[in-house]
N, C-alpha and C. Protein backbone atom coordinates (compact mmCIF):
# COMPACT_ATOMS: atom_id res chain seq x y z
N UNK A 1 -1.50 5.81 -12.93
CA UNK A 1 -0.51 4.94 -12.31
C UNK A 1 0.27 4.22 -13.39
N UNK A 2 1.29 4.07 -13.29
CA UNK A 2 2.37 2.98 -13.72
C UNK A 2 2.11 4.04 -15.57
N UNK A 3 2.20 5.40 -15.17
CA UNK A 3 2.42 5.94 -16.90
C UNK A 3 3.12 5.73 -17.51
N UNK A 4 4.52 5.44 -17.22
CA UNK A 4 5.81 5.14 -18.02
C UNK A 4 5.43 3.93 -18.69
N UNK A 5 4.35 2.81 -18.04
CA UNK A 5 4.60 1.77 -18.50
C UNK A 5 4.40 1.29 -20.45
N UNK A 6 3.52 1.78 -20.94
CA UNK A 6 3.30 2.07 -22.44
C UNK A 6 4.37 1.83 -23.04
N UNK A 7 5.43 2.80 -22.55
CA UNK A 7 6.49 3.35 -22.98
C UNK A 7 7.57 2.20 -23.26
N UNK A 8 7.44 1.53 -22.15
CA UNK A 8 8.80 0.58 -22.13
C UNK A 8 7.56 -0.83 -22.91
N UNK A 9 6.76 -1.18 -22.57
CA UNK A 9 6.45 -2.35 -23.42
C UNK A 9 6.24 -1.83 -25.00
N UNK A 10 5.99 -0.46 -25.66
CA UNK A 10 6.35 -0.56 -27.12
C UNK A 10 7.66 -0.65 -27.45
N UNK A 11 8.70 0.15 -26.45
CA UNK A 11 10.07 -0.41 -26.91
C UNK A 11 10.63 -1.71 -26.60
N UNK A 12 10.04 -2.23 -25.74
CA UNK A 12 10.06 -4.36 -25.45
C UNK A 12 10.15 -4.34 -26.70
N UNK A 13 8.52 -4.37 -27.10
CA UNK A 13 7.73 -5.28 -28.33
C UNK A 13 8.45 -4.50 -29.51
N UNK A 14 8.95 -3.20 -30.17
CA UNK A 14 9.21 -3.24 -31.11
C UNK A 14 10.97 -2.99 -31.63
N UNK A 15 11.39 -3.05 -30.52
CA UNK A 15 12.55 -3.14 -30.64
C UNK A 15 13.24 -4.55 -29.82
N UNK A 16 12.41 -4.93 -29.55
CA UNK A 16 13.26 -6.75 -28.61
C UNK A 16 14.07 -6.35 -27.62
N UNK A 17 14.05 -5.49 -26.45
CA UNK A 17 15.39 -5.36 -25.52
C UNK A 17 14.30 -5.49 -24.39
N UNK A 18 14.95 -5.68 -23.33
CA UNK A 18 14.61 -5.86 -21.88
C UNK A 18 14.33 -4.21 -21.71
N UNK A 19 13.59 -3.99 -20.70
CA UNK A 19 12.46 -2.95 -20.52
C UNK A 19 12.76 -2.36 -18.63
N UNK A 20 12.68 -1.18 -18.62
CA UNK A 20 12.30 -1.12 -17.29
C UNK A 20 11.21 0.09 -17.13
N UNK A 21 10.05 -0.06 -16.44
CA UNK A 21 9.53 0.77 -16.50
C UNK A 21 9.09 1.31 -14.76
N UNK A 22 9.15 2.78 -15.02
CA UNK A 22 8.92 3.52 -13.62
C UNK A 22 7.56 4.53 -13.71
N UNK A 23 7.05 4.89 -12.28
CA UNK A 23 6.23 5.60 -12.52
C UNK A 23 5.02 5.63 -11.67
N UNK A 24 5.09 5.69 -10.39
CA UNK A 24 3.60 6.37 -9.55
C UNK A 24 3.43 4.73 -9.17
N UNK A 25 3.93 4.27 -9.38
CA UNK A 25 4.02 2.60 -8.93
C UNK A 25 4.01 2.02 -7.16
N UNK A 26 3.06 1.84 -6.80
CA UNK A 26 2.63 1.93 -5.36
C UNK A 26 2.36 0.33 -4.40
N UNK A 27 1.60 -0.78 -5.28
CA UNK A 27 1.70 -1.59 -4.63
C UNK A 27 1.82 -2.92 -5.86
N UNK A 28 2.23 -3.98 -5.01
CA UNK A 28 3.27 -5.17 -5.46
C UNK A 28 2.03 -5.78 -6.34
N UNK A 29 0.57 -5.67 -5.86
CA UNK A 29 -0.45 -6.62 -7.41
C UNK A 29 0.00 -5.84 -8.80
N UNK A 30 0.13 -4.48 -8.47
CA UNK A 30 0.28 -3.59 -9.88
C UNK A 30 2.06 -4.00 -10.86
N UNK A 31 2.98 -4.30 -9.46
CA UNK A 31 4.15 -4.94 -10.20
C UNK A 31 4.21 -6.20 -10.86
N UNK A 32 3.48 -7.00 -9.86
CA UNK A 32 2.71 -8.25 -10.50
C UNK A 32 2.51 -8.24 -12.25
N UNK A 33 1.55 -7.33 -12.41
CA UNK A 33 0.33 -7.41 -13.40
C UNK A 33 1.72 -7.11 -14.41
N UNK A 34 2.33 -5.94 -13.82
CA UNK A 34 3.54 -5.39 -15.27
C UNK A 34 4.05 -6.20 -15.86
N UNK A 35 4.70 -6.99 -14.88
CA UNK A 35 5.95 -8.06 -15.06
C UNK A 35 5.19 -9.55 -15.89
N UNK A 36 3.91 -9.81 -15.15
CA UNK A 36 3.71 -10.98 -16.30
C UNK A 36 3.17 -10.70 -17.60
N UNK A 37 2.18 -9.50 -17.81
CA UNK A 37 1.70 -9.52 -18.75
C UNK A 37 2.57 -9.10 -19.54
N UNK A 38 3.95 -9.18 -19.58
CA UNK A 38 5.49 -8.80 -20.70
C UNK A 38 5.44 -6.74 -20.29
N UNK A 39 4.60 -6.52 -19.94
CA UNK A 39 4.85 -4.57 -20.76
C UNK A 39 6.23 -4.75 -19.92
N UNK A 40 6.66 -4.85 -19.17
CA UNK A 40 8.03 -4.83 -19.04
C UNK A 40 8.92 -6.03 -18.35
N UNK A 41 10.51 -5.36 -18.02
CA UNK A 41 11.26 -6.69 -17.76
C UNK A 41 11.15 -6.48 -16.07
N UNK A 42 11.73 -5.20 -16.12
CA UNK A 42 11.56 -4.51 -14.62
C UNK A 42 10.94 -3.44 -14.21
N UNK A 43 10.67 -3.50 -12.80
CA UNK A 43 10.13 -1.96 -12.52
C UNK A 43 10.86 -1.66 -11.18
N UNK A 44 11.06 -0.30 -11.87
CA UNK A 44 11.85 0.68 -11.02
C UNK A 44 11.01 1.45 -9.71
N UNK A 45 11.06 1.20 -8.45
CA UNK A 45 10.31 1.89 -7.30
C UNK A 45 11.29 2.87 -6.89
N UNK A 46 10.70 4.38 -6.51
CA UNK A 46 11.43 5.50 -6.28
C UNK A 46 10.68 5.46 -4.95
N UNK A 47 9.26 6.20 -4.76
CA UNK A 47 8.54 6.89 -4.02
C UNK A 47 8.26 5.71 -2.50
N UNK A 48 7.49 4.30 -3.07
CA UNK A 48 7.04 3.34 -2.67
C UNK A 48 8.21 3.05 -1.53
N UNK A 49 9.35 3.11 -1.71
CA UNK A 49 10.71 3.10 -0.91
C UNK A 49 11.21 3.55 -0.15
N UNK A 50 11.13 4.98 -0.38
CA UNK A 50 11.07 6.34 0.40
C UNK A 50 9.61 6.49 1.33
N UNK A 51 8.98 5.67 1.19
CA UNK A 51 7.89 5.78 2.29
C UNK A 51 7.05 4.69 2.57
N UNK A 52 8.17 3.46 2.56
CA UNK A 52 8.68 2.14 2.94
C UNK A 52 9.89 1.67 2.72
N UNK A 53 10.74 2.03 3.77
CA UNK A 53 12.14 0.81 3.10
C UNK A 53 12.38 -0.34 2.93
N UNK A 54 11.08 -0.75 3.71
CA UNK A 54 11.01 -1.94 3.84
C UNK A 54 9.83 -2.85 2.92
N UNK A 55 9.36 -2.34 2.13
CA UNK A 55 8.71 -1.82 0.89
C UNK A 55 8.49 -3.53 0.56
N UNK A 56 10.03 -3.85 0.03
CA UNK A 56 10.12 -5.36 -0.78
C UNK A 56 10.02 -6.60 0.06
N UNK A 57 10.40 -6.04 1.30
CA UNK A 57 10.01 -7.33 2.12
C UNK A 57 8.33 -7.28 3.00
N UNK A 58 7.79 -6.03 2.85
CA UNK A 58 6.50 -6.45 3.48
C UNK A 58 5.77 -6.95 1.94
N UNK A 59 5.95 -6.46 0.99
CA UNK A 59 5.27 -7.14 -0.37
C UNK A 59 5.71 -8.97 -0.31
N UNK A 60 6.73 -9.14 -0.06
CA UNK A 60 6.77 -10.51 -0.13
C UNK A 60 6.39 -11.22 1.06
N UNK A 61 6.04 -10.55 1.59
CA UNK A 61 5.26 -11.25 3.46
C UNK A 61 3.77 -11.53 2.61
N UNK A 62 3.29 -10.32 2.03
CA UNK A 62 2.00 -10.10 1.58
C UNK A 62 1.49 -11.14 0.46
N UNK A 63 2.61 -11.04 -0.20
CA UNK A 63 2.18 -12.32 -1.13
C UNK A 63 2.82 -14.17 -0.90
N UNK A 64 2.70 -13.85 0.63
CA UNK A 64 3.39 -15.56 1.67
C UNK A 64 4.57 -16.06 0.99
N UNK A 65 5.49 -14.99 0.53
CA UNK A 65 6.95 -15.19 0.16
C UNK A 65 7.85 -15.42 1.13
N UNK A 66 8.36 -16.19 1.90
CA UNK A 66 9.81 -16.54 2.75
C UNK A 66 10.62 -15.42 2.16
N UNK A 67 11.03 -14.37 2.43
CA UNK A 67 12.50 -14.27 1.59
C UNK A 67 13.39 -13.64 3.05
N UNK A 68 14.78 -14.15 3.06
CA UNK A 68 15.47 -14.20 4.41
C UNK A 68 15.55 -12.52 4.62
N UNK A 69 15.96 -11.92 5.42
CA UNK A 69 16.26 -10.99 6.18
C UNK A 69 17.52 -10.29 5.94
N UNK A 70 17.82 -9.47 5.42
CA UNK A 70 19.61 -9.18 5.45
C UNK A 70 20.23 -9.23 6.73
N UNK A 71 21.11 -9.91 7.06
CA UNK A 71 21.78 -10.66 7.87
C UNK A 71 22.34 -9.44 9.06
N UNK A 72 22.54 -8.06 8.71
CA UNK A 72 22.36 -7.45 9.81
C UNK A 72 21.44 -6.86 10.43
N UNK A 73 19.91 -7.84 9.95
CA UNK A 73 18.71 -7.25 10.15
C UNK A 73 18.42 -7.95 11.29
N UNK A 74 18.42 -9.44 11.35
CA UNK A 74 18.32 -10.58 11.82
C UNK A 74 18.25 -10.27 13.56
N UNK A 75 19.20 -9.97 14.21
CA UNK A 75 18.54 -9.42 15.12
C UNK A 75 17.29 -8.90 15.69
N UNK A 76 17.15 -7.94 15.10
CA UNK A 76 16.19 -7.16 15.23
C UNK A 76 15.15 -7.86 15.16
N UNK A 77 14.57 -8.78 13.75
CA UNK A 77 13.97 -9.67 13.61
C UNK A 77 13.73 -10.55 14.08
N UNK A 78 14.67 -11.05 15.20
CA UNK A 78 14.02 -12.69 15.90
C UNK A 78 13.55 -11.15 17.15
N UNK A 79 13.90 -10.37 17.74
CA UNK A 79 13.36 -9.52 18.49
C UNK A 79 11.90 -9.54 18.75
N UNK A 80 11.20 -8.64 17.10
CA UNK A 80 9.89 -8.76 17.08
C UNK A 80 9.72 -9.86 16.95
N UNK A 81 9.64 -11.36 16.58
CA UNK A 81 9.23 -12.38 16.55
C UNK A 81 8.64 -12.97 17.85
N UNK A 82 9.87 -12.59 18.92
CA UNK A 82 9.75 -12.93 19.99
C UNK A 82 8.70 -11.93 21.12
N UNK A 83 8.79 -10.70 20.93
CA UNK A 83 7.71 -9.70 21.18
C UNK A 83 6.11 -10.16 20.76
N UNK A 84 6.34 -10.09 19.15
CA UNK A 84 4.72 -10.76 18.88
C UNK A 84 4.25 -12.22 19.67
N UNK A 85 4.95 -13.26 19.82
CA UNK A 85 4.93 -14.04 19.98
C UNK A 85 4.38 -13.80 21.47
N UNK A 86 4.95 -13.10 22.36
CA UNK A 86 4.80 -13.43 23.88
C UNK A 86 3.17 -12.48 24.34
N UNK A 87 2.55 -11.49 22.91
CA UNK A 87 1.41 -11.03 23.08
C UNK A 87 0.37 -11.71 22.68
N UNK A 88 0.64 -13.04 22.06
CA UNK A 88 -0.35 -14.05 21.14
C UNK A 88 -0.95 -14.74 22.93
């Protein structure tokens, strides 16, 4: 998992530029771990996307992140809110 990553934190660390690294990259603790421990600046999701589009916003549900809705989502969204809500 995350093979590319090597790659981009020796060119971080020995050349000083911002980093992106890709690669078999599957869930948001493993983007976590990339991003603070420096091996890189960013990481690139291909697969994780394609078989979640919704990928970045259930990771930030997961880690009790607020982040708003794209505004022609919003609909849809108070929808299920209101669905879950009336099965509670």
């Amino acid at each position: 998992r995350a093979f590319q990553s090597p790659f981009a934190e020796r060119v971080r660390t020995d050349v000083g530029i911002p980093t992106i690294t890709v690669g078999n990259i599957w869930d948001h603790d493993r983007i976590d771990t990339l991003l603070v421990s420096g091996r890189a600046d960013l990481v690139a999701l291909a697969r994780a996307h394609l078989a979640d589009p919704y990928f970045t916003l259930h990771a930030a549900a997961a880690l009790g992140v607020d982040v708003p809705w794209p505004v022609q989502y919003r609909p849809g969204v108070s929808m299920g809110q209101k669905m879950f809500a009336d099965e509670a």
